[in-house]
Protein backbone atom coordinates (compact mmCIF):
# COMPACT_ATOMS: atom_id res chain seq x y z
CA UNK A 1 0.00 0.00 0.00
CA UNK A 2 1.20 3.32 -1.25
CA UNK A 3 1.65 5.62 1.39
CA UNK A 4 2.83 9.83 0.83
CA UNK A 5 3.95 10.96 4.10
CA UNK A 6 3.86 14.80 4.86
CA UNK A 7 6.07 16.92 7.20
CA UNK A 8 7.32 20.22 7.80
CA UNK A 9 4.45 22.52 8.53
CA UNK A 10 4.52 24.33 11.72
CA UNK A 11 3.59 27.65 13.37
CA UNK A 12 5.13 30.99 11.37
CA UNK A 13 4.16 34.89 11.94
CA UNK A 14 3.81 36.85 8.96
CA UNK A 15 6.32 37.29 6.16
CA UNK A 16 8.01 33.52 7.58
CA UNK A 17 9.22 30.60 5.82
CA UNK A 18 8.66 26.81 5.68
CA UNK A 19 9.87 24.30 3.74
CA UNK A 20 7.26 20.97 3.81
CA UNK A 21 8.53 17.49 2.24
CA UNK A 22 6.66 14.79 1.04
CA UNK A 23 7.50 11.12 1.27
CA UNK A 24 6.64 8.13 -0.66
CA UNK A 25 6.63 4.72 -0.40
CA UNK A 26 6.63 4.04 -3.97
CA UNK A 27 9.26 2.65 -5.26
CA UNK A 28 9.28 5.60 -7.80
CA UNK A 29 8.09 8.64 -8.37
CA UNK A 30 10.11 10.20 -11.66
CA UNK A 31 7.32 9.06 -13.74
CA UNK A 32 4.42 10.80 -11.78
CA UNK A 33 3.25 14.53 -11.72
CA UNK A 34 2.93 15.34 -8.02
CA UNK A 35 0.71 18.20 -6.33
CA UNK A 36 0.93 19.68 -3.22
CA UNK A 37 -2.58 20.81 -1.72
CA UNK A 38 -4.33 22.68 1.09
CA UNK A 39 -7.21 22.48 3.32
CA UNK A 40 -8.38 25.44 5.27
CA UNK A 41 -11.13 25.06 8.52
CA UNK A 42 -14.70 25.15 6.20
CA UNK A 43 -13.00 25.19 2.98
CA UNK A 44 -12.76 22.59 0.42
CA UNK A 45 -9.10 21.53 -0.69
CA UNK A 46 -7.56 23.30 -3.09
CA UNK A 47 -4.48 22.40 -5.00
CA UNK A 48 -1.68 24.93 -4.87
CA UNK A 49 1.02 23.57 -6.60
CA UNK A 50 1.65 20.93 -8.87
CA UNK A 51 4.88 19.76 -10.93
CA UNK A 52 5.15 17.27 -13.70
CA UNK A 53 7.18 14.14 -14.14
CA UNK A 54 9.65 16.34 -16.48
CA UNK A 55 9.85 19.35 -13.62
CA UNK A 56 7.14 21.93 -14.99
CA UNK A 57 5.51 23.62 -12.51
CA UNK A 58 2.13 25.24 -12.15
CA UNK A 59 0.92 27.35 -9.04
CA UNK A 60 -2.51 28.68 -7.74
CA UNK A 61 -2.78 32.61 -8.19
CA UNK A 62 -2.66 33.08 -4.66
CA UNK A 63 0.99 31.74 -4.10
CA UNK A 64 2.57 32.33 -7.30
CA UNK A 65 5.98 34.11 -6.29
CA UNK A 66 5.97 33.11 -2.89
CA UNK A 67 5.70 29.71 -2.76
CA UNK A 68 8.15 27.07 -5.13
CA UNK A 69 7.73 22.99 -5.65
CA UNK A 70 10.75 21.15 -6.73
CA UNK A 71 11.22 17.53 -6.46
CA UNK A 72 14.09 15.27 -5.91
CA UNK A 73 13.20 11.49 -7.51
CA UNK A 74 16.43 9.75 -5.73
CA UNK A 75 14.52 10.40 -2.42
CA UNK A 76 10.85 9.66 -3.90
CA UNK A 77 10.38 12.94 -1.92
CA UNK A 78 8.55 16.74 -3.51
CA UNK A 79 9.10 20.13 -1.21
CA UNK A 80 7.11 22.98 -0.83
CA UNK A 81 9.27 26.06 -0.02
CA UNK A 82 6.92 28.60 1.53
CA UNK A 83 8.35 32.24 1.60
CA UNK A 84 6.09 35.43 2.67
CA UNK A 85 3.55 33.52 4.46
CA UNK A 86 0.62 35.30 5.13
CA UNK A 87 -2.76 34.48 7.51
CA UNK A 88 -4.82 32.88 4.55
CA UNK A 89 -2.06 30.44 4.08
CA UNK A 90 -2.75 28.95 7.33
CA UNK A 91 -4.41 25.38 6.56
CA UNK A 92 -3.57 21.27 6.46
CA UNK A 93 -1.10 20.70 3.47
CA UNK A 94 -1.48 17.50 1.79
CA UNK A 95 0.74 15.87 -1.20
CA UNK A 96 -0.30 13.48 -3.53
CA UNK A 97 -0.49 11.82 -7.11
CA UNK A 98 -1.73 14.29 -9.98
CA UNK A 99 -3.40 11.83 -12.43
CA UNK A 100 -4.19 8.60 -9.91
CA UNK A 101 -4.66 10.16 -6.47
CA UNK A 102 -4.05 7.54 -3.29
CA UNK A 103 -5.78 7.86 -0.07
CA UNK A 104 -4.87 11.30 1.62
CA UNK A 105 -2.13 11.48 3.75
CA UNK A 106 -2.59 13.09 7.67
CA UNK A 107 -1.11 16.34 6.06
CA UNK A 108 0.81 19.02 8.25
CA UNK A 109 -0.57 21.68 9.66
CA UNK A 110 0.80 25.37 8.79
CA UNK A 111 -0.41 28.08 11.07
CA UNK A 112 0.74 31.89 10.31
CA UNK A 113 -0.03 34.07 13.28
CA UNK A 114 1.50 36.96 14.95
């Protein structure tokens, strides 16, 4: 059983930086696009950035410049670097499969506060 295991998030103030990662279990990864995803408290999950097996990259309008995915396929693992965090970024971040989507993940939880 596939598993993507999520880590990283944490509690930031305004203008702060994270960097999540995102394990899998897999075998390999190299050949699948990977997306990295948020849930906030009422809200439905949204995807926020995704990048394809060959490395391009696509964000949501809300973090495009602030946030960056890159992926490294010797550790089966994708990042999130998370730069200018604001309130509205606060949520669960999730990881998965683009095209064929596993079970969710527990996520990790990214709180922005002063």
């Amino acid at each position: 059983q596939v598993q993507l295991v999520e880590s990283g998030g944490g509690q930031v103030q305004p203008g702060g930086s994270l960097r999540l990662a995102c394990a899998s279990s897999r075998n390999s990864i190299s050949s699948y696009g990977m997306g990295w995803y948020r849930q906030a408290a009422g809200k439905q999950r949204e995807l926020v950035a995704g990048i394809s097996w060959d490395g391009k990259t696509n964000y949501a309008d809300s973090v495009k410049g602030r946030f960056t995915i890159t992926r490294d396929n010797a550790k089966r693992t994708v990042y999130l670097q998370m730069n200018s965090l604001q309130p509205e970024d606060t949520a669960i971040y999730y990881c998965n499969f683009r095209s064929a989507p596993i079970a969710w993940g527990q996520g990790t939880q990214v709180t922005v506060s002063s």
